[in-house]
C-alpha atoms as a PDB file:
ATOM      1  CA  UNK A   1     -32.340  16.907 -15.448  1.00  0.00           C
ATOM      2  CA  UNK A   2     -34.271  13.720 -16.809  1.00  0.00           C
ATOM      3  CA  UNK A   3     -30.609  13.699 -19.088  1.00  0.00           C
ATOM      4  CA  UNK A   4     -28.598  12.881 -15.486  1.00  0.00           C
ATOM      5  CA  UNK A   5     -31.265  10.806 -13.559  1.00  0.00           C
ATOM      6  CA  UNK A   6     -31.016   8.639 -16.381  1.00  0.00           C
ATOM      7  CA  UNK A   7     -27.294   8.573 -16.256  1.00  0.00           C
ATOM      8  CA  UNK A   8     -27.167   8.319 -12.471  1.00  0.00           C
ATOM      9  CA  UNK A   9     -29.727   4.877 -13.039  1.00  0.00           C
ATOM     10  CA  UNK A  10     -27.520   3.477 -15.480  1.00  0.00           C
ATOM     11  CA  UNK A  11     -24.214   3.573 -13.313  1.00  0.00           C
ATOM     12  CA  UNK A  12     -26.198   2.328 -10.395  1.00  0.00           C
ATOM     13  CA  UNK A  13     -27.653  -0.761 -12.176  1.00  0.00           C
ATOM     14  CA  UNK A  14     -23.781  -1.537 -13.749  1.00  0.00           C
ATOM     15  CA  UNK A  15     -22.634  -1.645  -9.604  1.00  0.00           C
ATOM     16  CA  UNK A  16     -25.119  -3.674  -8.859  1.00  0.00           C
ATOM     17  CA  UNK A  17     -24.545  -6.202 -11.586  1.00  0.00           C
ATOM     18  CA  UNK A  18     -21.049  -6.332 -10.872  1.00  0.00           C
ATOM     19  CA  UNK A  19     -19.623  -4.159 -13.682  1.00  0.00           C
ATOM     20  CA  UNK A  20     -18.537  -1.757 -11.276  1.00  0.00           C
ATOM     21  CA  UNK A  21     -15.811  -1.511  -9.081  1.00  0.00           C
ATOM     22  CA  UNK A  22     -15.158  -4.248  -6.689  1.00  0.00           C
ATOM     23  CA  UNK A  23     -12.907  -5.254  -3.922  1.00  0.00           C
ATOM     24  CA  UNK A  24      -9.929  -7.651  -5.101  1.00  0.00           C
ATOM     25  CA  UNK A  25      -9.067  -8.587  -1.178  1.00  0.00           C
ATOM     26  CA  UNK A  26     -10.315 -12.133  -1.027  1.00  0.00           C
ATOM     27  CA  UNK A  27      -8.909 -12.812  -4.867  1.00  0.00           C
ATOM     28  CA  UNK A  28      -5.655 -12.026  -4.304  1.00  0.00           C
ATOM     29  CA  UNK A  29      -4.951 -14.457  -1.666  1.00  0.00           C
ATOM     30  CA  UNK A  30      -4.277 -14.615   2.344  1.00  0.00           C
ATOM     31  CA  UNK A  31      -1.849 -13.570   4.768  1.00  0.00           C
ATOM     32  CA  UNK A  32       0.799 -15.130   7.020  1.00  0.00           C
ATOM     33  CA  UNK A  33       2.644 -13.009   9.692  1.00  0.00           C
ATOM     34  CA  UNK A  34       4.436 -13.646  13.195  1.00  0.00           C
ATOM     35  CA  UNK A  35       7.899 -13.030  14.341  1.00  0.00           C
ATOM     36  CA  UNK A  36      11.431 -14.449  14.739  1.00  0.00           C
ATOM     37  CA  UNK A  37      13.147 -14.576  17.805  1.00  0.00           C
ATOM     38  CA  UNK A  38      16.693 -15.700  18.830  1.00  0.00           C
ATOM     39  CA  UNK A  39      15.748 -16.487  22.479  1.00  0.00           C
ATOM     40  CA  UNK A  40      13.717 -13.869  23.843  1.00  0.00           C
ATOM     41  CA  UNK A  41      15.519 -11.157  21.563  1.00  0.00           C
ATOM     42  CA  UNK A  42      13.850 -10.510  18.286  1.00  0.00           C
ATOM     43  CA  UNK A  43      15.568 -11.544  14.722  1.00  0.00           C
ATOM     44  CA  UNK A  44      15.806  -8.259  12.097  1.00  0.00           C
ATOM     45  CA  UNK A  45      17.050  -9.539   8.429  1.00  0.00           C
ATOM     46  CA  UNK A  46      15.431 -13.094   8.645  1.00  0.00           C
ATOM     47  CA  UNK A  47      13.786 -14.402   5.569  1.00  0.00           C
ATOM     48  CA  UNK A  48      10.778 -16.771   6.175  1.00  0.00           C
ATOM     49  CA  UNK A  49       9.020 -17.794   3.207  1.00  0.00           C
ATOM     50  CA  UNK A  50       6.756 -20.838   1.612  1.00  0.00           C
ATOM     51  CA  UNK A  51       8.789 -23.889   1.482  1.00  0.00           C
ATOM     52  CA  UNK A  52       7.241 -24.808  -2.598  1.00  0.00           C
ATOM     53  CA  UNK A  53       4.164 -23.963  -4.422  1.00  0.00           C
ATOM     54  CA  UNK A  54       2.773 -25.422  -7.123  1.00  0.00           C
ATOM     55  CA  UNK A  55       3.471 -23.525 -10.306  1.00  0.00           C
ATOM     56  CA  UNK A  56       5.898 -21.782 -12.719  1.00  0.00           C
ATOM     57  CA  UNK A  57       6.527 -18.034 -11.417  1.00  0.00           C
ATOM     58  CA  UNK A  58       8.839 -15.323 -13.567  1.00  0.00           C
ATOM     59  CA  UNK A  59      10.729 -11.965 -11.523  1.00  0.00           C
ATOM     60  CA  UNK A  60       8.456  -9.238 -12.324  1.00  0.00           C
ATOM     61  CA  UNK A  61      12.106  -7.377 -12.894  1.00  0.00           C
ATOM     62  CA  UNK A  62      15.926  -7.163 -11.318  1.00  0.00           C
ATOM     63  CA  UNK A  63      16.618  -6.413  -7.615  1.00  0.00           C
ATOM     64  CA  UNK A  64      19.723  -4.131  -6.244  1.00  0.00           C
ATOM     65  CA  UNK A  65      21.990  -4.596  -3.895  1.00  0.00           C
ATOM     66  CA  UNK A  66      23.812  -1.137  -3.160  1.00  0.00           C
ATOM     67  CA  UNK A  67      27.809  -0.477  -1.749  1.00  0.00           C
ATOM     68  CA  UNK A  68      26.950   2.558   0.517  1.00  0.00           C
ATOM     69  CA  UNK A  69      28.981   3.658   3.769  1.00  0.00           C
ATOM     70  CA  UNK A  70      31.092   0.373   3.278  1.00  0.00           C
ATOM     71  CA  UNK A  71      28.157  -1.419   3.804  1.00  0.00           C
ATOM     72  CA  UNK A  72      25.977  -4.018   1.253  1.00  0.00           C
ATOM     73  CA  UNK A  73      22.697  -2.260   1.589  1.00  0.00           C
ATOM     74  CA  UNK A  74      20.006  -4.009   2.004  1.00  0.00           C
ATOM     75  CA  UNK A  75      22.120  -6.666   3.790  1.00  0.00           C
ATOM     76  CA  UNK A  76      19.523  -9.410   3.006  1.00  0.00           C
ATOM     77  CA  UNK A  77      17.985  -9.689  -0.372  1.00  0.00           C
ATOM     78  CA  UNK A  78      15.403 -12.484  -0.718  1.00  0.00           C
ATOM     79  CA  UNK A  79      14.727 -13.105  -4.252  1.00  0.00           C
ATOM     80  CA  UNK A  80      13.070 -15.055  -6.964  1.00  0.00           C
ATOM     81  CA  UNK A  81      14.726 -18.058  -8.921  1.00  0.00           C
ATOM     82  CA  UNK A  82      15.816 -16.604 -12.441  1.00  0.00           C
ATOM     83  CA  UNK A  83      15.977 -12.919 -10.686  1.00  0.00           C
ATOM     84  CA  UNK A  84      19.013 -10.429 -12.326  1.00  0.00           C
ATOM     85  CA  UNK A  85      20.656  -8.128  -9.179  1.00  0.00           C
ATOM     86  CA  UNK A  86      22.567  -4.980  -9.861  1.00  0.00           C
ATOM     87  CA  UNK A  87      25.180  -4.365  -8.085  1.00  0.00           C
ATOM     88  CA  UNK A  88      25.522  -0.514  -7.541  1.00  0.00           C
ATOM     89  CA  UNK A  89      28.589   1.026  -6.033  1.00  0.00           C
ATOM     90  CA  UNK A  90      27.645   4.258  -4.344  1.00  0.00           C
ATOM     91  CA  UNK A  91      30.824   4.573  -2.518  1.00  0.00           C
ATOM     92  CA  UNK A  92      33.163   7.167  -3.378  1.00  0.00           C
ATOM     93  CA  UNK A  93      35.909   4.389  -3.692  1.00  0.00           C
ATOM     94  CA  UNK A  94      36.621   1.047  -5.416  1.00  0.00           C
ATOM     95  CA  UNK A  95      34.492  -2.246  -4.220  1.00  0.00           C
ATOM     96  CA  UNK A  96      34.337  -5.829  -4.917  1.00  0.00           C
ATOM     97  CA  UNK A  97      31.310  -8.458  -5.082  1.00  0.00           C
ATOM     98  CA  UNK A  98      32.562 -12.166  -4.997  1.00  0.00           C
ATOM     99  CA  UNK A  99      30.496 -15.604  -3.785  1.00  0.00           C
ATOM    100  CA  UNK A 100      32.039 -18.697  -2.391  1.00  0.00           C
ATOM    101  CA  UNK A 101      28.795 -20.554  -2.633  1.00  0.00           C
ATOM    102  CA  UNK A 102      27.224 -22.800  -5.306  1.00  0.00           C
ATOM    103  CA  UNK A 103      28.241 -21.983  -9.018  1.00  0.00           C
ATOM    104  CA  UNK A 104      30.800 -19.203  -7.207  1.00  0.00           C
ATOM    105  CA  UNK A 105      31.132 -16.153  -9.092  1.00  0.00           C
ATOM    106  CA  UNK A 106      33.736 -12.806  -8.318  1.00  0.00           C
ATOM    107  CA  UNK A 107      31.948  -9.396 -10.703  1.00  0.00           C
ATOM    108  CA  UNK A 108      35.706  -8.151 -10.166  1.00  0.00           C
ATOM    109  CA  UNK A 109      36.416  -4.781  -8.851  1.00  0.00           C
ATOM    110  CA  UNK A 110      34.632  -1.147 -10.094  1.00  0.00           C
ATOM    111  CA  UNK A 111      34.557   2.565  -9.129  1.00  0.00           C
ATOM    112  CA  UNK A 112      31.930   4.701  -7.519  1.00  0.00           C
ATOM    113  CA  UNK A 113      28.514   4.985  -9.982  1.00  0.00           C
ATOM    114  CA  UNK A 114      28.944   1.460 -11.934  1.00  0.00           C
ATOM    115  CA  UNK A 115      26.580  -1.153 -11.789  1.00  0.00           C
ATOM    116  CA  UNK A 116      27.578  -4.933 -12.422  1.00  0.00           C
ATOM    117  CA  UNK A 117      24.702  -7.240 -12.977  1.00  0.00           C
ATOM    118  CA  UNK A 118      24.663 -11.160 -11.391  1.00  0.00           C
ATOM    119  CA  UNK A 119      22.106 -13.571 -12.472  1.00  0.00           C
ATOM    120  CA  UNK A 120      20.839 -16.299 -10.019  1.00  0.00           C
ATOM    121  CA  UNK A 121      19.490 -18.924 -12.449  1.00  0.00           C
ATOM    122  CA  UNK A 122      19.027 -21.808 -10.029  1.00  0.00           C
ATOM    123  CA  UNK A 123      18.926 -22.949  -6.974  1.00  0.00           C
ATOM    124  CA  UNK A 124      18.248 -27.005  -6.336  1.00  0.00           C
ATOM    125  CA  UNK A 125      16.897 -27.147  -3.216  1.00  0.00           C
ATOM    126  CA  UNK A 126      15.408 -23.486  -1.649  1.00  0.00           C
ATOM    127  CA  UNK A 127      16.714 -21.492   0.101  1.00  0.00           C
ATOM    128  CA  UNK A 128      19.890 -21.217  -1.939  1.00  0.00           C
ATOM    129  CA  UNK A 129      21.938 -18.293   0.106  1.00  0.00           C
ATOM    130  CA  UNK A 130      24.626 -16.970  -1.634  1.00  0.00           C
ATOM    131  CA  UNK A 131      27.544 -14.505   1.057  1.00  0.00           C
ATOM    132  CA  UNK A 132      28.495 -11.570  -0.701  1.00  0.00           C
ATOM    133  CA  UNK A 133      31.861 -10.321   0.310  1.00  0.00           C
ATOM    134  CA  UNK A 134      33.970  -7.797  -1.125  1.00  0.00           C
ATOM    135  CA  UNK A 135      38.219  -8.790  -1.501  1.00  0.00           C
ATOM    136  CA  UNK A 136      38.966  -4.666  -0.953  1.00  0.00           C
ATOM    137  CA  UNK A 137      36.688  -4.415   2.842  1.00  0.00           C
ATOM    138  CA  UNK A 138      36.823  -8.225   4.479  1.00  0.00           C
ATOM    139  CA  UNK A 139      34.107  -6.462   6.662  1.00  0.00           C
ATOM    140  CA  UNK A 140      31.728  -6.252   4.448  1.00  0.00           C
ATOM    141  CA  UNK A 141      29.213  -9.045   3.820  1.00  0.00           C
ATOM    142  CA  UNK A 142      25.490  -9.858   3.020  1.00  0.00           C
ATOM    143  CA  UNK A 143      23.671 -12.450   1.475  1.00  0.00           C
ATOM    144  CA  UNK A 144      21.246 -13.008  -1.310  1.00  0.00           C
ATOM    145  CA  UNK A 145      18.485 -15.738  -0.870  1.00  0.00           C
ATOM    146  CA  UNK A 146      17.243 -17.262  -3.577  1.00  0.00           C
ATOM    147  CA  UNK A 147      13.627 -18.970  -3.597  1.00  0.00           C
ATOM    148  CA  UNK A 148      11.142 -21.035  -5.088  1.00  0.00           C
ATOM    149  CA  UNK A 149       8.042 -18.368  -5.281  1.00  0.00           C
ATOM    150  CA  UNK A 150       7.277 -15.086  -4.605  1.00  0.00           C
ATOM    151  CA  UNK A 151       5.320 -15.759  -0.604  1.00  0.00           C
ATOM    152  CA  UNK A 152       8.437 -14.573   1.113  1.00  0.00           C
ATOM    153  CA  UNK A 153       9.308 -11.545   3.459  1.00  0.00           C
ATOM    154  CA  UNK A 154      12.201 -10.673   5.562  1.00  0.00           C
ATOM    155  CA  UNK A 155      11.448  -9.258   9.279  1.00  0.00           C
ATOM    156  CA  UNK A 156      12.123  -5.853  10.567  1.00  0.00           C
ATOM    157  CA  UNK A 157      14.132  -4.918  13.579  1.00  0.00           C
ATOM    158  CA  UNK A 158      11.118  -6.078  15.466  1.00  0.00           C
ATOM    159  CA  UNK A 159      11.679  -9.523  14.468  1.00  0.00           C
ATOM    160  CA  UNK A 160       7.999  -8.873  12.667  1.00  0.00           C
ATOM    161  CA  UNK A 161       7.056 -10.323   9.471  1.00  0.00           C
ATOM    162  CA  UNK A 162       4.178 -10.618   6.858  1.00  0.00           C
ATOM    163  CA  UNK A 163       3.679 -12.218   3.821  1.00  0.00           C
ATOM    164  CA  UNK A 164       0.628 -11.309   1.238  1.00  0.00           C
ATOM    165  CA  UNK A 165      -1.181 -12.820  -0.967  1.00  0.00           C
ATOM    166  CA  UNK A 166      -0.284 -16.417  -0.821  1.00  0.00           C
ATOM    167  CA  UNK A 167      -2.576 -19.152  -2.100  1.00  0.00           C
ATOM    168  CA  UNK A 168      -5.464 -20.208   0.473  1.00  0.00           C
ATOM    169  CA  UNK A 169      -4.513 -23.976   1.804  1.00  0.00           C
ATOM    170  CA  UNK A 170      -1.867 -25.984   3.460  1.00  0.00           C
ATOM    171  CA  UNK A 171       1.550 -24.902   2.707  1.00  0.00           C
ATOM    172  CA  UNK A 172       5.141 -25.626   4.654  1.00  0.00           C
ATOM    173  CA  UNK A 173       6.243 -22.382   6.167  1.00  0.00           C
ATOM    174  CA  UNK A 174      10.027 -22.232   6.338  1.00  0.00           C
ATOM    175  CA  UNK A 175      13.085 -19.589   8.113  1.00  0.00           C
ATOM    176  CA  UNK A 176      16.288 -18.921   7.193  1.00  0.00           C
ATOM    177  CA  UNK A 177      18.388 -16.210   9.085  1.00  0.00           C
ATOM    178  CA  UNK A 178      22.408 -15.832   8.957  1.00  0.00           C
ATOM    179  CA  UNK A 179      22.909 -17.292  12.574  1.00  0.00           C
ATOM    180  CA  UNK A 180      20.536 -19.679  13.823  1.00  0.00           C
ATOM    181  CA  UNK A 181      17.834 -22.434  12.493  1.00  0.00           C
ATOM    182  CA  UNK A 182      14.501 -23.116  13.712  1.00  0.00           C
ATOM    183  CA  UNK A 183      12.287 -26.175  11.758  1.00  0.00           C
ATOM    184  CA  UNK A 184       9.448 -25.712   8.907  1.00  0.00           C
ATOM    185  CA  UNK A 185       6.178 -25.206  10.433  1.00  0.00           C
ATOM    186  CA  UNK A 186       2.547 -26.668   9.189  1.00  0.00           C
ATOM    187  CA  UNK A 187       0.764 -23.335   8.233  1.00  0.00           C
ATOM    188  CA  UNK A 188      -2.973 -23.556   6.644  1.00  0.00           C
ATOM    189  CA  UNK A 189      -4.178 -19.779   5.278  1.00  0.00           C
ATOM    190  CA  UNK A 190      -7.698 -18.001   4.125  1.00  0.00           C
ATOM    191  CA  UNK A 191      -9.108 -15.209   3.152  1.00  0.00           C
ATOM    192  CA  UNK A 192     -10.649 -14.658   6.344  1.00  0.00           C
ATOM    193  CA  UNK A 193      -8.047 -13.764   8.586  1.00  0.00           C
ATOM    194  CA  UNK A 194      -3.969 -13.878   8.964  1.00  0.00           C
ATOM    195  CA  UNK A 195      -2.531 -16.387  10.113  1.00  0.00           C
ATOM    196  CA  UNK A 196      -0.318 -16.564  13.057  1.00  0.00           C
ATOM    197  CA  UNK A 197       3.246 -18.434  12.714  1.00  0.00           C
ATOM    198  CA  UNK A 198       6.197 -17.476  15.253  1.00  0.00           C
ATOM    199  CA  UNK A 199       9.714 -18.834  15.380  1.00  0.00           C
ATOM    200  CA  UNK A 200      12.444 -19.379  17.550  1.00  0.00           C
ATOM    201  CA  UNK A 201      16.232 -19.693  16.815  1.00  0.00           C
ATOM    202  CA  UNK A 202      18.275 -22.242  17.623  1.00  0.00           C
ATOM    203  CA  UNK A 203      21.879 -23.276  17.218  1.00  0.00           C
END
């Protein structure tokens, strides 16, 4: 018994030193969340991110883009600068991944199971957004958006969005969506609660 008590004093005394466990919440950073409208009707697949942070930031690995149902799947991929996507074709037939924009690239043409690997190494001026198209199905398109950090997050078919974890201050809060522009927005963030940004589309 004496064996324990002693025991049980000795992990008490760590926790309240602060060699225990202890909440990472306020470390890692604040929130920003809000929505995206076109009118009154809310925006899925829009990306709204931090314009530029200060800082050198590395993909913590590569990002897929799937052919499934003759559909790109997801059909907006936000990404890092420097981030590798796989191309996967689940389809049961032949597809094609091609760009028009920037650098241009075309992976060429593979079967069902085969994975073809793009690399998006730059982009001068964020949000870089690159249509992917395939030269077999014309109907088929998405986009990859390339960024400046990691504070980005693309809103659900609520037109909702929230970012995590970005850096307490002042930042520029920015939106890009396929149709429709709306400008950068002042944001300031802390620990202590979200903040609120909402945007509106416009032509």
């Amino acid at each position: 018994m004496t064996r324990r008590l002693g025991i049980s004093l000795l992990l008490a005394m760590a926790v309240a030193i602060g060699t225990g466990p202890v909440s990472t919440t306020a470390a890692a950073g604040a929130a920003i969340e809000g929505t995206v409208k076109t009118g009154a009707v809310p925006t899925a697949d829009a990306v709204v991110y931090i314009q530029h942070t200060e800082g050198s930031f590395a993909p913590a690995g590569p990002a897929k883009m799937d052919q499934r149902s003759m559909k790109f799947t997801p059909a907006v991929l936000p990404i890092l600068v420097g981030t590798t996507v796989k191309f996967l074709n689940s389809d049961p037939t032949q597809h094609n991944v091609f760009s028009p924009d920037f650098e241009k690239y075309n992976l060429g043409t593979w079967p069902q199971g085969q994975t073809k690997d793009q690399v998006f190494a730059k982009c001068a001026k964020a949000p870089c957004a690159y249509v992917q198209l395939c030269r077999i199905h014309p109907e088929m398109e998405a986009y990859v958006v390339v960024l400046q950090n990691p504070y980005f997050a693309v809103t659900n078919s609520e037109g909702h969005y929230r970012i995590e974890n970005v850096p307490p201050g002042a930042h520029s809060l920015g939106v890009w969506a396929a149709k429709g522009k709306a400008p950068v927005k002042p944001v300031t963030v802390d620990t202590s609660k979200p903040a609120q940004i909402d945007f509106v589309l416009g032509r």
